[in-house]
N, C-alpha and C. Protein backbone atom coordinates (compact mmCIF):
# COMPACT_ATOMS: atom_id res chain seq x y z
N UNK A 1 -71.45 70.17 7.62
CA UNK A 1 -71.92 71.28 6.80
C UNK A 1 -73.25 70.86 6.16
N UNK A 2 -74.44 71.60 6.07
CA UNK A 2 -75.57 71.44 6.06
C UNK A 2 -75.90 71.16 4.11
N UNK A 3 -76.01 70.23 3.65
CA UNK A 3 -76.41 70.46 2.22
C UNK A 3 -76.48 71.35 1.53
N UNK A 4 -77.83 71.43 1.77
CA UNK A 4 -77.40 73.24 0.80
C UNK A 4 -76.53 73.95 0.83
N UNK A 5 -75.71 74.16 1.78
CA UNK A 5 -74.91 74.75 1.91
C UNK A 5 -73.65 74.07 1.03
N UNK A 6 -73.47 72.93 0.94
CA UNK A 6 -72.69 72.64 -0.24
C UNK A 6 -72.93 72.52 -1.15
N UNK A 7 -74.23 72.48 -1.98
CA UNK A 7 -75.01 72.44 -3.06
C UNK A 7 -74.56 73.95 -3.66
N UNK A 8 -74.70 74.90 -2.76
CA UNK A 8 -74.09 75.98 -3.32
C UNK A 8 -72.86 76.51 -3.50
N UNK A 9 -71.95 76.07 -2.83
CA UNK A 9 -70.90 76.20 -2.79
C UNK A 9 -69.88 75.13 -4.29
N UNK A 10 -71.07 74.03 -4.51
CA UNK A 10 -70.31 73.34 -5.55
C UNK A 10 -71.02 74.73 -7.11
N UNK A 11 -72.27 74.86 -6.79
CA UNK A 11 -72.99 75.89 -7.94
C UNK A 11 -72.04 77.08 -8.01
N UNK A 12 -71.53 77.76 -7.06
CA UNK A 12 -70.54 78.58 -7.05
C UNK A 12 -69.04 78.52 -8.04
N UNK A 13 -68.47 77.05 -7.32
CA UNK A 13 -67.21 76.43 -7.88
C UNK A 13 -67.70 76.51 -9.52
N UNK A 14 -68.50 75.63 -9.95
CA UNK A 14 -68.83 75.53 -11.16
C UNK A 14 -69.17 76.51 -12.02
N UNK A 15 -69.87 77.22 -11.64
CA UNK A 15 -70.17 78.14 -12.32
C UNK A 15 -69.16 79.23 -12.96
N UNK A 16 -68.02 80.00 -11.72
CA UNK A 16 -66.82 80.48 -11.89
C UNK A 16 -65.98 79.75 -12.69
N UNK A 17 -65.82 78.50 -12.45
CA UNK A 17 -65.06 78.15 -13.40
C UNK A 17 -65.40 77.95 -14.99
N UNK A 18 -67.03 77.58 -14.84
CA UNK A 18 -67.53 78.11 -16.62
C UNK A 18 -67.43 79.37 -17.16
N UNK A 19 -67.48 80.29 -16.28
CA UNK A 19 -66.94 81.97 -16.81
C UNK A 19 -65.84 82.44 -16.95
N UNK A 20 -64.98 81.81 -16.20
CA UNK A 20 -63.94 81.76 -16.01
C UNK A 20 -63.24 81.02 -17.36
N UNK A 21 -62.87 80.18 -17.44
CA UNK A 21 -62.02 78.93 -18.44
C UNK A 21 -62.92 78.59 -19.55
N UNK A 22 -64.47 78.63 -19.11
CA UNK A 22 -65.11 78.23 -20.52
C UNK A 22 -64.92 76.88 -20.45
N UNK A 23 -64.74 75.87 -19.41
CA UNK A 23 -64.39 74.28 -19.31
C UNK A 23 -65.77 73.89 -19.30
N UNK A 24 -67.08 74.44 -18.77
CA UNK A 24 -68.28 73.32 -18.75
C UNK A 24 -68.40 73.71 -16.83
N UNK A 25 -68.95 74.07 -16.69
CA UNK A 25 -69.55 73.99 -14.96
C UNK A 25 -69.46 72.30 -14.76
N UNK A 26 -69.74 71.31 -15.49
CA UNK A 26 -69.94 70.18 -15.47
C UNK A 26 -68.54 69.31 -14.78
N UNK A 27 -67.55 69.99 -15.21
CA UNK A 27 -66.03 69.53 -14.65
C UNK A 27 -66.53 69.38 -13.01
N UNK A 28 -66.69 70.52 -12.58
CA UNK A 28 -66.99 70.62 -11.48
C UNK A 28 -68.37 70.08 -10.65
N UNK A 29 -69.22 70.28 -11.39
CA UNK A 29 -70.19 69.68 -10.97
C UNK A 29 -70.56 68.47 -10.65
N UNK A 30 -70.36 67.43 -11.85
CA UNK A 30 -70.06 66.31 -11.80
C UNK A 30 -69.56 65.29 -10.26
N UNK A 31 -67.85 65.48 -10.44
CA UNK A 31 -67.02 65.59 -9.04
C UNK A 31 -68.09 66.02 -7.69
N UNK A 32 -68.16 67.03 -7.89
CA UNK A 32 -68.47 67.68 -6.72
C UNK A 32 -69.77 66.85 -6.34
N UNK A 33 -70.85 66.77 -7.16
CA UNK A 33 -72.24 65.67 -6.33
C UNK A 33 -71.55 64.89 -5.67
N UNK A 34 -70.96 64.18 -6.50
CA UNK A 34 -70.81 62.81 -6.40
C UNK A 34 -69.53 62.51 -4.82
N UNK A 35 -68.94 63.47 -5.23
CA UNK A 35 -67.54 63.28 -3.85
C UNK A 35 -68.43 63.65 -2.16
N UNK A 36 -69.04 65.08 -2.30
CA UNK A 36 -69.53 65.82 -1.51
C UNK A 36 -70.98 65.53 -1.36
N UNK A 37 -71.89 65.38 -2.46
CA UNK A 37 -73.01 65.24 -1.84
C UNK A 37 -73.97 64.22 -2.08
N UNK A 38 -72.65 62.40 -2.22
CA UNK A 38 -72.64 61.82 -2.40
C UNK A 38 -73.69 60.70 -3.43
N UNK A 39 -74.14 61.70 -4.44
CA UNK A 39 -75.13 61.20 -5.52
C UNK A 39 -74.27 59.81 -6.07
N UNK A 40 -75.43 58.83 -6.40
CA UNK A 40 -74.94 58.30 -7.61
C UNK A 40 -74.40 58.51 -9.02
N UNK A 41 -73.85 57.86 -9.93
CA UNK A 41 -72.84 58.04 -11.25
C UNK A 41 -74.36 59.16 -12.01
N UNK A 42 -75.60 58.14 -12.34
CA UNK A 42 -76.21 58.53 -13.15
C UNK A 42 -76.35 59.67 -12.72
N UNK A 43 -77.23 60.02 -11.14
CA UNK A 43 -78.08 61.09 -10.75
C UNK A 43 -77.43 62.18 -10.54
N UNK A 44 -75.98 62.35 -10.49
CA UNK A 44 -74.57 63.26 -10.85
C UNK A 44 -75.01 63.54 -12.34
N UNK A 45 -74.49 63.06 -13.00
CA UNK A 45 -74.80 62.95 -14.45
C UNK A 45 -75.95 64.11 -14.87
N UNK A 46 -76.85 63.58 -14.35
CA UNK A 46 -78.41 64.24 -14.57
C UNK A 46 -78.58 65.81 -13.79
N UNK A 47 -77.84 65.42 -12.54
CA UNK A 47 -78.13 66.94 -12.11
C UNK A 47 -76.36 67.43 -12.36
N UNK A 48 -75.73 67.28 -12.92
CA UNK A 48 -74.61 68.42 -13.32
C UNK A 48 -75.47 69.02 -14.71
N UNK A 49 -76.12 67.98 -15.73
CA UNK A 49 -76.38 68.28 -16.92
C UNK A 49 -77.59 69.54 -16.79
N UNK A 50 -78.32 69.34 -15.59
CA UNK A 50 -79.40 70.56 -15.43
C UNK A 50 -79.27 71.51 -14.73
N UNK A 51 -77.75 71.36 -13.94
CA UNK A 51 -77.53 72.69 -13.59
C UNK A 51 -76.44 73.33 -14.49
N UNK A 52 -75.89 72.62 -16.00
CA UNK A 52 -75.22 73.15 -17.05
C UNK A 52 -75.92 74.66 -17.47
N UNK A 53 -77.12 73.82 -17.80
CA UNK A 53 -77.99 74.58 -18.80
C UNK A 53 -78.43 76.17 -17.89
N UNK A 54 -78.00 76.38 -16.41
CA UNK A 54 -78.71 77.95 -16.12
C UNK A 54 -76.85 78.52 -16.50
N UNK A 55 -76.13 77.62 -15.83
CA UNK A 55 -74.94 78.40 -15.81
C UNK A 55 -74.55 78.56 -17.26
N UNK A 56 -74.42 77.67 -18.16
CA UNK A 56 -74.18 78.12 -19.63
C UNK A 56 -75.20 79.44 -19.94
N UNK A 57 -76.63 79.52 -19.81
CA UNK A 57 -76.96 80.13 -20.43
C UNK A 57 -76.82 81.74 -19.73
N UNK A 58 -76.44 81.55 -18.54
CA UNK A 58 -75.79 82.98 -17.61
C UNK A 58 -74.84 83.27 -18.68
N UNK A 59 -73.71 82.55 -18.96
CA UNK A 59 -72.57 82.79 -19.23
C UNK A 59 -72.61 83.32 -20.93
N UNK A 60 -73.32 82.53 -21.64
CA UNK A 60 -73.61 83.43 -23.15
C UNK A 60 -74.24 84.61 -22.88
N UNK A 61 -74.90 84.71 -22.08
CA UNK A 61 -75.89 85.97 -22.37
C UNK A 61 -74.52 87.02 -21.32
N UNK A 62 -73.77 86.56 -20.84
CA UNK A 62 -72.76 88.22 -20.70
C UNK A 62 -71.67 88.17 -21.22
N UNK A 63 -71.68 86.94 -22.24
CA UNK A 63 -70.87 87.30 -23.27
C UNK A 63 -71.12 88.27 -24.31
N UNK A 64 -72.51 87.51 -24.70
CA UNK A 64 -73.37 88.53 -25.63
C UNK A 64 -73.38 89.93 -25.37
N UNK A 65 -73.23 89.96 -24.15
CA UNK A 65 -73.62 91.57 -23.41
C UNK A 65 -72.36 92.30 -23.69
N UNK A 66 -71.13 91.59 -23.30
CA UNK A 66 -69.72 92.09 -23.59
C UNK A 66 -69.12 92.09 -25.21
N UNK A 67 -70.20 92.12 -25.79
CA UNK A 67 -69.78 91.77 -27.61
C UNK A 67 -68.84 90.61 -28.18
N UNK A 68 -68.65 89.68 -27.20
CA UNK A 68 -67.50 88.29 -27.54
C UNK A 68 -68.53 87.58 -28.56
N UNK A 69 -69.67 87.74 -28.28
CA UNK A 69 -70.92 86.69 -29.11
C UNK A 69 -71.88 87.59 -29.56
N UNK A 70 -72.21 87.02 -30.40
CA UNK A 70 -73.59 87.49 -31.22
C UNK A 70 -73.70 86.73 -32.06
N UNK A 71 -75.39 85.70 -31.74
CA UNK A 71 -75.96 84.73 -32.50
C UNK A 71 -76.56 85.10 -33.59
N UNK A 72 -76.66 86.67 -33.81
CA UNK A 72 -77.34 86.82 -35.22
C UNK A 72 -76.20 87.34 -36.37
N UNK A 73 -74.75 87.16 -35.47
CA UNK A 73 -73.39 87.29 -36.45
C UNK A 73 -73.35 86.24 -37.71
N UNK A 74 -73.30 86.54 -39.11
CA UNK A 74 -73.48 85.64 -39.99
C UNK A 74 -72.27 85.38 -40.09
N UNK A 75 -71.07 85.74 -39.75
CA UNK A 75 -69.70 85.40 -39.41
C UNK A 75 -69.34 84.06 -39.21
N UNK A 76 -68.38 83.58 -40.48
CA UNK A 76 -67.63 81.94 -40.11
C UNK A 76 -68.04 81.72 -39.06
N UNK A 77 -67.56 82.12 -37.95
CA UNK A 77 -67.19 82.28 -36.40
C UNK A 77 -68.55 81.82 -35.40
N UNK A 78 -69.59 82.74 -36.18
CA UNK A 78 -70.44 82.47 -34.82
C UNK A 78 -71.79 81.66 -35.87
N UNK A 79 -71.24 81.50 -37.54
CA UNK A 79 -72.24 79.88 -37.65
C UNK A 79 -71.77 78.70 -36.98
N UNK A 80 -70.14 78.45 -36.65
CA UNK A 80 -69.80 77.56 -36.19
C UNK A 80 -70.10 77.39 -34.72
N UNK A 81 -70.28 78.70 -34.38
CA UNK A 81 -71.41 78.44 -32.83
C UNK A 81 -72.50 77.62 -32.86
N UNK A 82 -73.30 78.00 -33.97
CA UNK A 82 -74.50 77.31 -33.95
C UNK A 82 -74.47 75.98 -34.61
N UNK A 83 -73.95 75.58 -35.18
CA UNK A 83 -73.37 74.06 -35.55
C UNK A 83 -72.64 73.54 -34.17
N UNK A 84 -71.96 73.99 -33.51
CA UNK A 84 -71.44 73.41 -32.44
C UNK A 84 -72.74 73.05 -31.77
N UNK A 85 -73.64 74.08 -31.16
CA UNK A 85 -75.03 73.76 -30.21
C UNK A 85 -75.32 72.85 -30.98
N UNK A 86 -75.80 72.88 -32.54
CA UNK A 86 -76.86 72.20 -32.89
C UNK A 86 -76.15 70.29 -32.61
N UNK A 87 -75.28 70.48 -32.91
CA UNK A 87 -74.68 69.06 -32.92
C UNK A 87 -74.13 68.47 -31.51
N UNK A 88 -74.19 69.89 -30.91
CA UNK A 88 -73.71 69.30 -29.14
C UNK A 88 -75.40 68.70 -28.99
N UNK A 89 -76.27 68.98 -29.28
CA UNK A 89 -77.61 68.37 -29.06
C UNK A 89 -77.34 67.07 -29.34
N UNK A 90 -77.44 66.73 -30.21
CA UNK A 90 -77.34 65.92 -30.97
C UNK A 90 -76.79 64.71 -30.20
N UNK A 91 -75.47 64.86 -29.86
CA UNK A 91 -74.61 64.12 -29.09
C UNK A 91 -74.92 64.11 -27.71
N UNK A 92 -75.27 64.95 -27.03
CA UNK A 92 -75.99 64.75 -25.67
C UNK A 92 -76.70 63.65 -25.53
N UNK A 93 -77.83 63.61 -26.63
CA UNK A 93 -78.81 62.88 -26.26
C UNK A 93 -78.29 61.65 -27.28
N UNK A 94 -77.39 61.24 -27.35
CA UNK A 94 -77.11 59.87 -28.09
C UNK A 94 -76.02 59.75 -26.48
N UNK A 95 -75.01 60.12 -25.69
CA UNK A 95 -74.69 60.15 -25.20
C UNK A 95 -75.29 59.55 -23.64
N UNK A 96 -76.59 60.77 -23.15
CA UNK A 96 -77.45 60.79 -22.20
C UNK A 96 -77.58 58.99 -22.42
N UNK A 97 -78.40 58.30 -23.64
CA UNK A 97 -78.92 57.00 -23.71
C UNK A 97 -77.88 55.92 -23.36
N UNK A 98 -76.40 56.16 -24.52
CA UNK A 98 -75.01 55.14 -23.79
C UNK A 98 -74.96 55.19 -22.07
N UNK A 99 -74.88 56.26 -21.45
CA UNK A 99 -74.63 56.60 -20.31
C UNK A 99 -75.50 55.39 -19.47
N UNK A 100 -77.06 55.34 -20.08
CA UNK A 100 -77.82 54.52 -19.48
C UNK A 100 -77.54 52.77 -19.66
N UNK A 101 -77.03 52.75 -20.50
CA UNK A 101 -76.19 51.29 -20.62
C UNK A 101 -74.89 50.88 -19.79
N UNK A 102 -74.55 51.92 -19.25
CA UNK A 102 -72.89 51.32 -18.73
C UNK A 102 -73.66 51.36 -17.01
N UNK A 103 -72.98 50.89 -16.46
CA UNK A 103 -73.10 50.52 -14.40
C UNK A 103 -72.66 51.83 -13.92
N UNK A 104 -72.58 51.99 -12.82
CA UNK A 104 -72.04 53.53 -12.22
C UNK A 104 -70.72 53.48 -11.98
N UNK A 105 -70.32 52.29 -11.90
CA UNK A 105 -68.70 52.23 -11.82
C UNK A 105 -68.05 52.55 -13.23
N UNK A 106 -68.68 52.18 -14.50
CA UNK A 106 -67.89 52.07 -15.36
C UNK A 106 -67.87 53.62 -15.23
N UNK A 107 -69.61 54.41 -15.55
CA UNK A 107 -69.61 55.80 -16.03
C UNK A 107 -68.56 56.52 -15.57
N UNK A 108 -68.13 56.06 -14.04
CA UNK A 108 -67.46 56.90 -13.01
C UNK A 108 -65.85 57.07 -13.58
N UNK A 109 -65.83 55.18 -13.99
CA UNK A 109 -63.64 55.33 -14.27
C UNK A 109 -63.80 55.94 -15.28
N UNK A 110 -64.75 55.66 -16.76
CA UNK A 110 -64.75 56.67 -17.75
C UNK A 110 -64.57 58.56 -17.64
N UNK A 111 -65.57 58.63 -16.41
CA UNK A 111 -65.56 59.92 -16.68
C UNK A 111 -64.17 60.91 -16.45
N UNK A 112 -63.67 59.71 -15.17
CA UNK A 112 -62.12 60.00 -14.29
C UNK A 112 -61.52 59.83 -15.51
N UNK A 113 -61.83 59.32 -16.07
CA UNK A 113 -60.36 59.13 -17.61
C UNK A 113 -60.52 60.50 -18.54
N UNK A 114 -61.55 60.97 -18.34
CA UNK A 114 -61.94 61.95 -19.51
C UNK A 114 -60.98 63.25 -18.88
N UNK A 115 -61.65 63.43 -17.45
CA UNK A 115 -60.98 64.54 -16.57
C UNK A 115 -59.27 64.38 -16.89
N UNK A 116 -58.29 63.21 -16.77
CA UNK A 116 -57.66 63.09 -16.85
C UNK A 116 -57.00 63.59 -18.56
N UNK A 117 -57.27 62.99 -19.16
CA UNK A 117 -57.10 63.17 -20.43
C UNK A 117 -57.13 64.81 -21.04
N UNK A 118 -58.00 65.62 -20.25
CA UNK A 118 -58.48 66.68 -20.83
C UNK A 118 -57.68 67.71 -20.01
N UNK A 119 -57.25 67.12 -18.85
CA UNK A 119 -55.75 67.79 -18.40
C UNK A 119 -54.70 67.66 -18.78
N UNK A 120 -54.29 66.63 -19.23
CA UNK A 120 -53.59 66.39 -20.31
C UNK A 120 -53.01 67.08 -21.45
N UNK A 121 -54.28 67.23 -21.58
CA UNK A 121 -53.89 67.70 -23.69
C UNK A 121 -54.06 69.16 -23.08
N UNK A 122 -54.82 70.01 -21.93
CA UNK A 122 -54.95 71.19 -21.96
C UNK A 122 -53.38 71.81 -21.63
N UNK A 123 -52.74 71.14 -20.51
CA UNK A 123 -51.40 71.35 -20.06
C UNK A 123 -50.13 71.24 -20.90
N UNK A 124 -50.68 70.75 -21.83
CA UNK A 124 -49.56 70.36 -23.14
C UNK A 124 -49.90 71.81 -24.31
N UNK A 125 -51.39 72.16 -24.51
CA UNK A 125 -51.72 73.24 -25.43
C UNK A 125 -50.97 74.14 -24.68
N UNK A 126 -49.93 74.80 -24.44
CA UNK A 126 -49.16 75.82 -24.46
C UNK A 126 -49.11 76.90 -25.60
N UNK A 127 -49.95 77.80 -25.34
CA UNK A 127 -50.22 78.85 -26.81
C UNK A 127 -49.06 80.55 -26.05
């Protein structure tokens, strides 16, 4: 199967599932370079994180459209939106720099632990 052709097909996966679940296109993205279109730990890393940013910002703006969001809501609710961004910044890029300290093996069992973990606690949140 020709690259691109899985390049899109992982942009697809990811993306649905950020509109979908609200998990991060990154779940998927991540995995998917790295299994399928066999990137390294970092350069996974780097291109899940830049193809976050079209699919997140698809995904607010038809939220916004569907009235779930509104950034100019002075509402508990949607300052804690903007404290979430402002501080998900924040942590990205203290994050992005650790990332550059660990080998590609470590980033990799770490990240497998995170996936794991976050199935975990999601399969247990029974609401």
């Amino acid at each position: 199967m020709p690259r691109l052709l899985v390049a899109v097909l992982i942009g697809l996966a990811g993306g649905l599932t950020s509109g979908l679940f609200g998990i991060g296109g990154g779940l998927v993205f991540g995995p998917g370079v790295v299994l399928l279109l066999r990137l390294d730990q970092h350069r996974a890393h780097a291109t899940s994180s830049f193809a976050v940013v079209f699919t997140s910002t698809a995904e607010a703006l038809r939220f916004m459209g569907g009235g779930a969001a509104d950034p100019l809501d002075s509402s508990s609710q949607q300052e804690r939106s903007w404290v979430l961004g402002v501080a998900g910044i924040v942590g990205a890029l203290i994050g992005a720099q650790l990332a550059f300290t660990l080998s590609a093996s470590v980033l990799r069992r770490r990240f497998a632990m995170l996936l794991v973990v976050a199935g975990v606690l999601q399969a247990r949140n029974r609401s």
